[in-house]
N, C-alpha and C. Protein backbone atom coordinates (compact mmCIF):
# COMPACT_ATOMS: atom_id res chain seq x y z
N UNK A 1 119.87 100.77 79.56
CA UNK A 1 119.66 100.70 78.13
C UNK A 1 120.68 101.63 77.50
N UNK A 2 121.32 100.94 76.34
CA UNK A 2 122.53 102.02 75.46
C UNK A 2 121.99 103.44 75.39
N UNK A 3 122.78 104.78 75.98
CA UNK A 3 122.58 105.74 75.40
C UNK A 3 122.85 106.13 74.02
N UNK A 4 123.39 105.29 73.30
CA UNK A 4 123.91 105.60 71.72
C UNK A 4 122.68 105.26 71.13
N UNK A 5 121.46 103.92 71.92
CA UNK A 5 120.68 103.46 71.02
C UNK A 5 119.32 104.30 71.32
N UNK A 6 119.52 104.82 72.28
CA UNK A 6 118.20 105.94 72.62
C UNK A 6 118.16 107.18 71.79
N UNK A 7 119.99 107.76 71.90
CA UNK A 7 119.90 109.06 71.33
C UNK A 7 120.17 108.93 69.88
N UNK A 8 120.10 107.73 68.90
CA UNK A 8 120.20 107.83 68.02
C UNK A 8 118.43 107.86 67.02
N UNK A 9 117.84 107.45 68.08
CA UNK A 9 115.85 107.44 67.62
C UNK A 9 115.27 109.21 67.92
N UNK A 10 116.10 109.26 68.77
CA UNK A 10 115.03 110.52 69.40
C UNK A 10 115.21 111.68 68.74
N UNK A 11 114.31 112.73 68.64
CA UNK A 11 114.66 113.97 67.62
C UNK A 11 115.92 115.38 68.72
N UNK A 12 116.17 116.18 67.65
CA UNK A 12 116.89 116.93 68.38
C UNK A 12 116.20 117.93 69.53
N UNK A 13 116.86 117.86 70.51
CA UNK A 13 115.88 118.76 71.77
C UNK A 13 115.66 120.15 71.25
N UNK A 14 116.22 120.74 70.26
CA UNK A 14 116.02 122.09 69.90
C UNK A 14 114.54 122.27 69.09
N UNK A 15 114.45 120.78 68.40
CA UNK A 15 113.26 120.81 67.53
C UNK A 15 112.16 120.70 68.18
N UNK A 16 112.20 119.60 69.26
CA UNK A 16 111.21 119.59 70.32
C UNK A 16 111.10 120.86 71.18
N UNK A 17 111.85 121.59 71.05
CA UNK A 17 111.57 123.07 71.94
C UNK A 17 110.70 123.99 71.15
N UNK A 18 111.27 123.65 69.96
CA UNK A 18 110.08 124.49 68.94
C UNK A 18 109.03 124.58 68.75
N UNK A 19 108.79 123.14 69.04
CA UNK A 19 107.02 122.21 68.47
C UNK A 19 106.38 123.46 69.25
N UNK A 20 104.95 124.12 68.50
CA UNK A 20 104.41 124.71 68.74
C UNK A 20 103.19 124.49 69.66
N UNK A 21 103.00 122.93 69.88
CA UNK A 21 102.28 122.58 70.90
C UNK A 21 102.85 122.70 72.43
N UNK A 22 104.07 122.56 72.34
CA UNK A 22 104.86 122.43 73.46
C UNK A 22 105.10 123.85 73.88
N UNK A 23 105.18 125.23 73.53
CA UNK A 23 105.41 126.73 73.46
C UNK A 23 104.80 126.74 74.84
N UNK A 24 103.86 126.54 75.10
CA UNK A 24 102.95 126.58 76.66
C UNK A 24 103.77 126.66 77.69
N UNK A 25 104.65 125.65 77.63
CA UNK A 25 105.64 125.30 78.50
C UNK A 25 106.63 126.48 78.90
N UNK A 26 106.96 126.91 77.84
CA UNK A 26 107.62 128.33 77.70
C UNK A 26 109.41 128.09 78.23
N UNK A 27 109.79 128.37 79.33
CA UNK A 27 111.14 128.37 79.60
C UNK A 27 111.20 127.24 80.49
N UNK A 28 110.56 126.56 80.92
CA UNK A 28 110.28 125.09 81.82
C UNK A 28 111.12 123.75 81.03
N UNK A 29 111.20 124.55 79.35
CA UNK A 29 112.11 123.25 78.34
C UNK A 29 113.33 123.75 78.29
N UNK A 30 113.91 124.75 79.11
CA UNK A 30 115.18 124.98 79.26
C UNK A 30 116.07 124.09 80.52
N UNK A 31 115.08 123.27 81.58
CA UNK A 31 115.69 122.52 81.74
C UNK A 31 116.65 121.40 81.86
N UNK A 32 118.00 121.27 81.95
CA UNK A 32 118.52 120.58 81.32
C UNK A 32 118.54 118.81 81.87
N UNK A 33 117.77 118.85 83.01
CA UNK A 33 117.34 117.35 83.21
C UNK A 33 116.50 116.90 82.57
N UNK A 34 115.43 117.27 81.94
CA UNK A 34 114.76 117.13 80.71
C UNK A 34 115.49 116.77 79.59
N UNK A 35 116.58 116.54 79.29
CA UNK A 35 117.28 116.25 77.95
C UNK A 35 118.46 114.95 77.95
N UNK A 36 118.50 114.98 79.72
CA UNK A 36 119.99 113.87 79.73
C UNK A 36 119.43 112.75 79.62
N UNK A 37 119.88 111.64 79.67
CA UNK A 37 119.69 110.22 79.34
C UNK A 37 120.95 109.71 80.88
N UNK A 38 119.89 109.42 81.39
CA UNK A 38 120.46 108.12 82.44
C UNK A 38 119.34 106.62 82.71
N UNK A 39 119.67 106.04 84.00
CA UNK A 39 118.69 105.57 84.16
C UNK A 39 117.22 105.86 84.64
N UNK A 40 117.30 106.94 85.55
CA UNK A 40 116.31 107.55 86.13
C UNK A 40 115.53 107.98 85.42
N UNK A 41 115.66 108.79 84.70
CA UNK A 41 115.54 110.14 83.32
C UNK A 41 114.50 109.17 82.84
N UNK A 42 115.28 107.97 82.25
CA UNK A 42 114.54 107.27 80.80
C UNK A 42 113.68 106.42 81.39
N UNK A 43 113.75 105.55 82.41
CA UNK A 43 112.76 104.72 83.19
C UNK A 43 111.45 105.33 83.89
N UNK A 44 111.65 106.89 84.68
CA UNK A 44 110.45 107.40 84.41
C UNK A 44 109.87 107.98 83.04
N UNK A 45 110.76 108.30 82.31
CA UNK A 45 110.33 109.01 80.92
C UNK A 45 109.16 107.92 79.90
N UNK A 46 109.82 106.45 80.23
CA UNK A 46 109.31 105.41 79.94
C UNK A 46 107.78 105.20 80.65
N UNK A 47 107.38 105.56 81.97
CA UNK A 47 106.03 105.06 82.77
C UNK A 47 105.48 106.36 82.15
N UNK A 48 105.65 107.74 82.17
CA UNK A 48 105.17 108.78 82.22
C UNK A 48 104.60 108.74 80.54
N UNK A 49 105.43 108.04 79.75
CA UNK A 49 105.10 107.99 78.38
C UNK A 49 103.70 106.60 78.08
N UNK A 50 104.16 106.02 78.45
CA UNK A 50 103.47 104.52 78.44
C UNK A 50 101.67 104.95 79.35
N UNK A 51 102.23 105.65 80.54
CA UNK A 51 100.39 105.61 81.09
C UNK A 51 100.14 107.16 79.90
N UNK A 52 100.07 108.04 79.77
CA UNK A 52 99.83 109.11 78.68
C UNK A 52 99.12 108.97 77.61
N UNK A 53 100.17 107.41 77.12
CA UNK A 53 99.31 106.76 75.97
C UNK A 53 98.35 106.52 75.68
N UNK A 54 97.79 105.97 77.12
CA UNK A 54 95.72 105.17 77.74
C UNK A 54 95.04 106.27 77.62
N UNK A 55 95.71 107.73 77.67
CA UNK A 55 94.30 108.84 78.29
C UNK A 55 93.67 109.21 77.27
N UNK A 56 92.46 108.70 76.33
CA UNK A 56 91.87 109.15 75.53
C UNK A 56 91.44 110.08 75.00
N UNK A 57 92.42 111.16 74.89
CA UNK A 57 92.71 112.61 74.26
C UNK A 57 92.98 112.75 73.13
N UNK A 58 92.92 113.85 72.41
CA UNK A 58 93.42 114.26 71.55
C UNK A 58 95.21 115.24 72.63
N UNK A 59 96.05 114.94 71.45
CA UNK A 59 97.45 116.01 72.00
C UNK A 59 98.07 115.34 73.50
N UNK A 60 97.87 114.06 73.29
CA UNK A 60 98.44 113.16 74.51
C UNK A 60 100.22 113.77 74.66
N UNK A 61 100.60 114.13 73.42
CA UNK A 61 101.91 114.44 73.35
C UNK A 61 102.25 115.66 74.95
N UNK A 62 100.99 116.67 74.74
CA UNK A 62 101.31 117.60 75.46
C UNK A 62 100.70 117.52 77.01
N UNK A 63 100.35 116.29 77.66
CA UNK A 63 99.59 115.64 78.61
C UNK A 63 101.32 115.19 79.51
N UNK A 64 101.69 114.06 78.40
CA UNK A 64 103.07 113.50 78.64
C UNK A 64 103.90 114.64 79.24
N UNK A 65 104.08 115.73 78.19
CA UNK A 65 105.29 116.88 78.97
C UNK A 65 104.87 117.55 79.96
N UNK A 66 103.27 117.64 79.93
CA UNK A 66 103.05 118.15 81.32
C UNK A 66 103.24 117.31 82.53
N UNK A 67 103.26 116.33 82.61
CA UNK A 67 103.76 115.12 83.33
C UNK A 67 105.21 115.18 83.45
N UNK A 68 105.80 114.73 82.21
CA UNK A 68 106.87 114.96 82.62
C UNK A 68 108.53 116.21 83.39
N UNK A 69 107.96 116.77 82.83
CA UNK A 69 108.39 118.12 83.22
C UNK A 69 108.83 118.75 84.53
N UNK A 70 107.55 118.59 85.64
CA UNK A 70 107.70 118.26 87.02
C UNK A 70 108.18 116.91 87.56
N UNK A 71 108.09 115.87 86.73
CA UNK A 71 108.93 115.10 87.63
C UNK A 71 110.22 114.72 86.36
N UNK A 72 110.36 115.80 86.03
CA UNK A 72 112.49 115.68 85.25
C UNK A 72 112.69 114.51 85.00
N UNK A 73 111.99 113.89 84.31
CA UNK A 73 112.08 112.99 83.69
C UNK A 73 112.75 113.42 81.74
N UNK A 74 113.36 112.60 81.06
CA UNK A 74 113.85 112.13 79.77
C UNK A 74 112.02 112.96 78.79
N UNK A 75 111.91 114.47 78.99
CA UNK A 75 111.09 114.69 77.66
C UNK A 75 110.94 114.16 76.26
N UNK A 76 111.79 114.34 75.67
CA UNK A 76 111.46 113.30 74.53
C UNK A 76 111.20 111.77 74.53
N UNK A 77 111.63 111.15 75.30
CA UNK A 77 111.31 109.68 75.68
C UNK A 77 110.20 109.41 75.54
N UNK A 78 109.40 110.70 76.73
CA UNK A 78 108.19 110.78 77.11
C UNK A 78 106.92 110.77 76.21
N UNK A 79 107.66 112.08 75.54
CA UNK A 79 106.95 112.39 74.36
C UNK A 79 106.76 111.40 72.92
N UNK A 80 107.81 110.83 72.94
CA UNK A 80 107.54 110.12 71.69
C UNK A 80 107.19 108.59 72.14
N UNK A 81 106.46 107.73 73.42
CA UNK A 81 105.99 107.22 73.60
C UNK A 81 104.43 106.86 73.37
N UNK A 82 103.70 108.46 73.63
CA UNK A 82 102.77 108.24 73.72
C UNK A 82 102.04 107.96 72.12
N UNK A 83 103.20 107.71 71.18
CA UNK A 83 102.59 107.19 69.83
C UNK A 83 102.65 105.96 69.67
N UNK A 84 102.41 105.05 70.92
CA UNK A 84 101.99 103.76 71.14
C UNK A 84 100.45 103.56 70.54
N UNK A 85 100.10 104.61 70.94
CA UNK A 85 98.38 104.55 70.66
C UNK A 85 98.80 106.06 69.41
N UNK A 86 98.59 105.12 68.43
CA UNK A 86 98.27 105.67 67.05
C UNK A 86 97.21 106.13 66.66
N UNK A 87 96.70 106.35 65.46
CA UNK A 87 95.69 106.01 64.46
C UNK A 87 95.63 104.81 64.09
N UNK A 88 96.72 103.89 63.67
CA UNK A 88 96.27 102.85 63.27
C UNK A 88 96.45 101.44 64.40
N UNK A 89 96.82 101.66 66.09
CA UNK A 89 96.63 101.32 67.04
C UNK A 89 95.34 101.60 67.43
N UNK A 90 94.97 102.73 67.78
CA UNK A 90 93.92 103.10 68.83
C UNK A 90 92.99 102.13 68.80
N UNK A 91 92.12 101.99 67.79
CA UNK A 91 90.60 101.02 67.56
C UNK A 91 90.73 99.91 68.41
N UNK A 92 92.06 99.16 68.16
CA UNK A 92 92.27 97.58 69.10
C UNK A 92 92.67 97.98 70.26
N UNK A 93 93.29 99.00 70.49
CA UNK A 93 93.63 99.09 71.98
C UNK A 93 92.58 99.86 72.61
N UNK A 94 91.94 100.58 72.24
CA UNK A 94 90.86 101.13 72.99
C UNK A 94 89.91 100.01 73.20
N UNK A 95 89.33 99.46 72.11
CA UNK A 95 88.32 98.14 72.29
C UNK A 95 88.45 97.37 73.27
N UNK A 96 89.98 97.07 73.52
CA UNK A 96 90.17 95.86 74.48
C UNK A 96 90.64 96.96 75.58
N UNK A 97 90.49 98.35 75.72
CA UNK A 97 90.38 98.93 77.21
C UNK A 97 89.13 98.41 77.24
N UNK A 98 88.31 98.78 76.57
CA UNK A 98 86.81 98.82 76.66
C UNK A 98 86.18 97.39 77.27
N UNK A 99 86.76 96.22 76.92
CA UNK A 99 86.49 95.26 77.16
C UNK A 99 87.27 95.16 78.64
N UNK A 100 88.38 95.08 78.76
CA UNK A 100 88.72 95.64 80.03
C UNK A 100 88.15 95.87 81.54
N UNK A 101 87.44 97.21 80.75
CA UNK A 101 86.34 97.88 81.54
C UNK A 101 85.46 97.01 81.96
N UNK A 102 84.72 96.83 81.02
CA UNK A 102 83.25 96.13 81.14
C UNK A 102 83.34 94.40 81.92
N UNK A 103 84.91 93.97 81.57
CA UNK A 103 85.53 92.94 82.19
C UNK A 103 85.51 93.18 84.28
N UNK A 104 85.63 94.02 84.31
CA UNK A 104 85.91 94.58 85.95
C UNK A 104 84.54 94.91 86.52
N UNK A 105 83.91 95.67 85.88
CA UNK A 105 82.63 96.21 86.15
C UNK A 105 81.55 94.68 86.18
N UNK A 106 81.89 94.05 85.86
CA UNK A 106 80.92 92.86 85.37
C UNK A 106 79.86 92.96 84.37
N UNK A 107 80.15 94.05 83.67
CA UNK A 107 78.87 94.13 82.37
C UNK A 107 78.81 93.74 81.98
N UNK A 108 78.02 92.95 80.70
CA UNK A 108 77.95 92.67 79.74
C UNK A 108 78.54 93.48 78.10
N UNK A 109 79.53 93.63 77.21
CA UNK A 109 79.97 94.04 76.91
C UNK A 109 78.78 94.25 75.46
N UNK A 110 78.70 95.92 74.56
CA UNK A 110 77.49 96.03 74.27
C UNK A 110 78.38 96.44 72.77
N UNK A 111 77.82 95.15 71.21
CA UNK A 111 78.44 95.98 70.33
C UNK A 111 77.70 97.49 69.42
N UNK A 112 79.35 97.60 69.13
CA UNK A 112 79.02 99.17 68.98
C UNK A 112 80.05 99.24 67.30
N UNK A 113 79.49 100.23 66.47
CA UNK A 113 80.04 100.46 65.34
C UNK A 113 80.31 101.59 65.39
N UNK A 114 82.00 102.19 65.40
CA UNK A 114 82.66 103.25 65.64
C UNK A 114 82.21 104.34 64.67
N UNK A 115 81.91 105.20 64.32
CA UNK A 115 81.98 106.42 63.63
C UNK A 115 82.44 107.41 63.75
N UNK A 116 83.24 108.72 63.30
CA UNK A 116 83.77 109.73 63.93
C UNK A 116 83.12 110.99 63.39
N UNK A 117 81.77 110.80 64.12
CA UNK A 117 80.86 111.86 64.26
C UNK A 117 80.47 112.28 65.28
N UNK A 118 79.94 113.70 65.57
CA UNK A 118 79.60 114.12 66.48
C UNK A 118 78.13 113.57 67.35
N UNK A 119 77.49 113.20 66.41
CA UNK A 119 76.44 112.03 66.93
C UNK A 119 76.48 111.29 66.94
N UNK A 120 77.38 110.35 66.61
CA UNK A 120 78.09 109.03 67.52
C UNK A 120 78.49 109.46 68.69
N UNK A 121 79.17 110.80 68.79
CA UNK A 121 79.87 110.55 70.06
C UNK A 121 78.91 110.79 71.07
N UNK A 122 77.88 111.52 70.85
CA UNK A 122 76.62 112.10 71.51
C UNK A 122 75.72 111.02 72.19
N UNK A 123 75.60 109.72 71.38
CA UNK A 123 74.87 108.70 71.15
C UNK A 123 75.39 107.71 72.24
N UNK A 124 76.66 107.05 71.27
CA UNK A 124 76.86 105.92 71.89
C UNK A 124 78.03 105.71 72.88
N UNK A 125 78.89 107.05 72.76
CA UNK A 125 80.16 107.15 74.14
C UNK A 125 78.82 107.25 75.45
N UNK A 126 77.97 107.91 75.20
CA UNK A 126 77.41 108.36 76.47
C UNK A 126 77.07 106.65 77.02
N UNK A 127 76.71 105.88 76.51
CA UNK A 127 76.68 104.67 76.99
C UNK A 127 77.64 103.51 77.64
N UNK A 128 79.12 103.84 76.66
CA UNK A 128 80.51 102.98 76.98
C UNK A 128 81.34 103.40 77.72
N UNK A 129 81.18 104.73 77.76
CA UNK A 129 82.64 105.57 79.01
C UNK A 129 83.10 105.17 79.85
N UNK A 130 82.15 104.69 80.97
CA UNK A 130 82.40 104.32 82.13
C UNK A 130 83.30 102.94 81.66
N UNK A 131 83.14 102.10 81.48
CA UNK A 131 83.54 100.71 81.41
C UNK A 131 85.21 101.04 80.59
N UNK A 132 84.98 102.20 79.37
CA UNK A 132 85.78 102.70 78.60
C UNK A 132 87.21 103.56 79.56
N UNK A 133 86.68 104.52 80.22
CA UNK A 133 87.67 104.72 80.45
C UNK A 133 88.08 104.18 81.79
N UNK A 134 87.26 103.30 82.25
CA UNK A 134 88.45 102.61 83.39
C UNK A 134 89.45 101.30 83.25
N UNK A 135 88.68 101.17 81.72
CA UNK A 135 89.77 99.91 80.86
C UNK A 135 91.10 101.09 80.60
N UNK A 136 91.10 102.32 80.46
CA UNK A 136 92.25 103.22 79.67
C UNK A 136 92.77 103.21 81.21
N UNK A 137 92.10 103.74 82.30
CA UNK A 137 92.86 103.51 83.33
C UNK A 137 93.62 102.52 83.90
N UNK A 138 92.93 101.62 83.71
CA UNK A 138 93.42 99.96 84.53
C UNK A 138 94.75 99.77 83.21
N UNK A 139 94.52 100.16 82.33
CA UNK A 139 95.79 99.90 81.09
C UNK A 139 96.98 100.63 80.85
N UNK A 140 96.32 101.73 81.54
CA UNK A 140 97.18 103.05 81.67
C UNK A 140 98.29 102.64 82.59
N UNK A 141 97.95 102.08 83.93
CA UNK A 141 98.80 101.62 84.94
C UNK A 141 99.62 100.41 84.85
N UNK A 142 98.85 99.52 84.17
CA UNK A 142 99.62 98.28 84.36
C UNK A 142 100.71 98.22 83.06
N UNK A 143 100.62 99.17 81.85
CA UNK A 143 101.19 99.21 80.79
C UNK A 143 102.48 100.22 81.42
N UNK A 144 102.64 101.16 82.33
CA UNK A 144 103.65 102.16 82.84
C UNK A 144 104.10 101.39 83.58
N UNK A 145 103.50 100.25 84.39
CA UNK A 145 104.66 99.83 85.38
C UNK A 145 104.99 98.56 85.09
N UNK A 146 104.67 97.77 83.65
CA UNK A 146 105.07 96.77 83.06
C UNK A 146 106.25 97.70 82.24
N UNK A 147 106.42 98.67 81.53
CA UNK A 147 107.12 99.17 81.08
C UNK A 147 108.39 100.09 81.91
N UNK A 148 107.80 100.42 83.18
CA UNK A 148 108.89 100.35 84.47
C UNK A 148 109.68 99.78 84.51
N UNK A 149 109.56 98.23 85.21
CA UNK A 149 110.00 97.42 85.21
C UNK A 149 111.19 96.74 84.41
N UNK A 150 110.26 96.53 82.80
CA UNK A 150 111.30 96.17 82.00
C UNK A 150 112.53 97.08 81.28
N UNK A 151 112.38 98.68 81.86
CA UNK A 151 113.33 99.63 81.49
C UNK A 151 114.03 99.22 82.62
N UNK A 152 113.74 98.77 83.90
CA UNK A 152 114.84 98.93 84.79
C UNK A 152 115.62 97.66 84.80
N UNK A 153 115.13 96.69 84.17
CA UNK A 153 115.72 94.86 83.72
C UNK A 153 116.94 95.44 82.75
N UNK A 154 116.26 96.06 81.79
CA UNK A 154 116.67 96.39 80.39
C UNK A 154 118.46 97.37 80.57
N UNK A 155 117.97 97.61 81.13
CA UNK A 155 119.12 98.96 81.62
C UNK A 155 119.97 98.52 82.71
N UNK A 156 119.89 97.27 83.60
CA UNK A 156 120.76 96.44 84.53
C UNK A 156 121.31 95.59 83.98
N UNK A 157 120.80 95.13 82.99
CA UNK A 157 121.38 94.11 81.90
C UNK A 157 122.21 94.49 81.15
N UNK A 158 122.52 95.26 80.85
CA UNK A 158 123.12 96.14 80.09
C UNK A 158 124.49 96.86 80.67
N UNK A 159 123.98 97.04 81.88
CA UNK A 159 125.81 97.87 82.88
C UNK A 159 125.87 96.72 82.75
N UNK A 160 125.37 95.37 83.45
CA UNK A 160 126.39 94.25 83.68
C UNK A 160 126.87 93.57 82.63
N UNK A 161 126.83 94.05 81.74
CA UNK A 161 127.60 93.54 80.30
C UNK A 161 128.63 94.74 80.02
N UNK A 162 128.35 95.64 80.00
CA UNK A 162 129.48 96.39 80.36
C UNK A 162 130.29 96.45 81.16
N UNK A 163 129.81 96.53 82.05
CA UNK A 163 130.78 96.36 83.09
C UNK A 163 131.66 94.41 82.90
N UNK A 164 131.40 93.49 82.41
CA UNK A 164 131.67 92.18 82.07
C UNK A 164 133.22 92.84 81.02
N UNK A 165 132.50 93.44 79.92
CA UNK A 165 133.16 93.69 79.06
C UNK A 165 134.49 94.64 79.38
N UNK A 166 134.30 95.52 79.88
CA UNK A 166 135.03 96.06 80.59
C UNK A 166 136.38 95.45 81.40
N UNK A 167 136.00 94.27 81.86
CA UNK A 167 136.76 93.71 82.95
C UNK A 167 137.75 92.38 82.20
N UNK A 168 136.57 91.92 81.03
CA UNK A 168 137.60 90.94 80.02
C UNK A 168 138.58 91.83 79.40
N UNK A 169 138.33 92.89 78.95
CA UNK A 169 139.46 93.50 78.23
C UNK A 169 140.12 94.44 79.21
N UNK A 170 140.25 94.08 80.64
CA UNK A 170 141.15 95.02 81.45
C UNK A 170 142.25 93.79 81.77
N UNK A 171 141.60 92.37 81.85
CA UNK A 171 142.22 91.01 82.27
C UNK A 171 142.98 90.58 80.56
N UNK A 172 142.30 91.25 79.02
CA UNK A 172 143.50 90.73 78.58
C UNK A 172 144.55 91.42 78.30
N UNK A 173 144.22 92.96 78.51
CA UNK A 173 145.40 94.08 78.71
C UNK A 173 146.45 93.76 79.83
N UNK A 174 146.14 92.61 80.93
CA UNK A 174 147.21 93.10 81.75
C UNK A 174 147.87 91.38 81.55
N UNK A 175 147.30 90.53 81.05
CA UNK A 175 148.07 89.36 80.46
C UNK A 175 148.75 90.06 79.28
N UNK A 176 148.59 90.82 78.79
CA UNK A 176 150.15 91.12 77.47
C UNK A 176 150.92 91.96 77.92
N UNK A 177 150.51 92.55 78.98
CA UNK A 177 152.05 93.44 79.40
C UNK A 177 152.79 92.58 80.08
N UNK A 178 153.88 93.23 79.70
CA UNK A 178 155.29 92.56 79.54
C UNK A 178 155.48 92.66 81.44
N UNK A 179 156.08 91.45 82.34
CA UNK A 179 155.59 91.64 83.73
C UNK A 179 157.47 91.75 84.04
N UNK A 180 157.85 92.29 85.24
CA UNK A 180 158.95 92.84 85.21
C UNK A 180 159.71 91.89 86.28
């Protein structure tokens, strides 16, 4: 995948060193394989970001760098993946973990009207979890290595067009020189 089109989305690594959630980390973001862009870097940065997304946390951001970090993977990649699952994502993608879940387990799937109270969560998570978070799991995985995959399509497709391109304009550079 273009490094011009990656590093032109992503924020500056100095700013991400700042983020005060990330401080934990401490001198671990002075790594400088954490910042390059290859294929390796961005294709795990890509799974490590993508499963992060499923784990039904609050501060998934800082889940991702702990992930990523030890395995030197593309940090920001990482990090700014896991805003797959939004605020205005989460509800449908959690639901259909949830369904997911209850899909594998063979339950019967039980409706429920979301609230973001502490006695909702008291109430009626204690009932959906299970089914809940093994839909975030089962989604977690197949969404990192569907997103594997197509970073490593994405990014082969791409040298071989370069490299194509490369080779037409080396073949019409040596048809105009003058031959002796």
């Amino acid at each position: 995948m273009p490094k011009k089109f990656i590093k032109r989305y992503l924020p500056d690594h100095e700013k991400i060193r700042g983020h005060k959630h990330l401080q934990i980390f401490g001198s671990l973001l002075h790594d400088p394989n954490l910042w390059h862009l290859n294929r390796r870097s961005v294709v795990g940065a890509v799974t490590v970001g993508l499963f992060s997304a499923w784990i039904p946390v609050p501060f998934q951001m800082v889940i991702a760098a702990a992930i990523a970090i030890p395995a030197r993977v593309n940090l920001p990649v990482s990090v700014a993946l896991v805003w797959v699952t939004n605020p205005l994502t989460m509800p449908p993608l959690y639901y259909f973990a949830y369904k997911v879940g209850t899909w594998v387990l063979q339950m019967p799937s039980r409706p429920f009207h979301f609230e973001l109270t502490f006695q909702w969560l008291a109430e009626e998570l204690g009932t959906v979890w299970h089914p809940f978070l093994l839909g975030c799991a089962i989604q977690g995985v197949l969404s990192a290595a569907v997103g594997n995959l197509l970073m490593r399509g994405l990014w082969r497709v791409h040298i071989i067009r370069y490299v194509q391109r490369r080779r037409r304009a080396a073949a019409r550079r040596a048809r105009m020189e003058p031959r002796e």
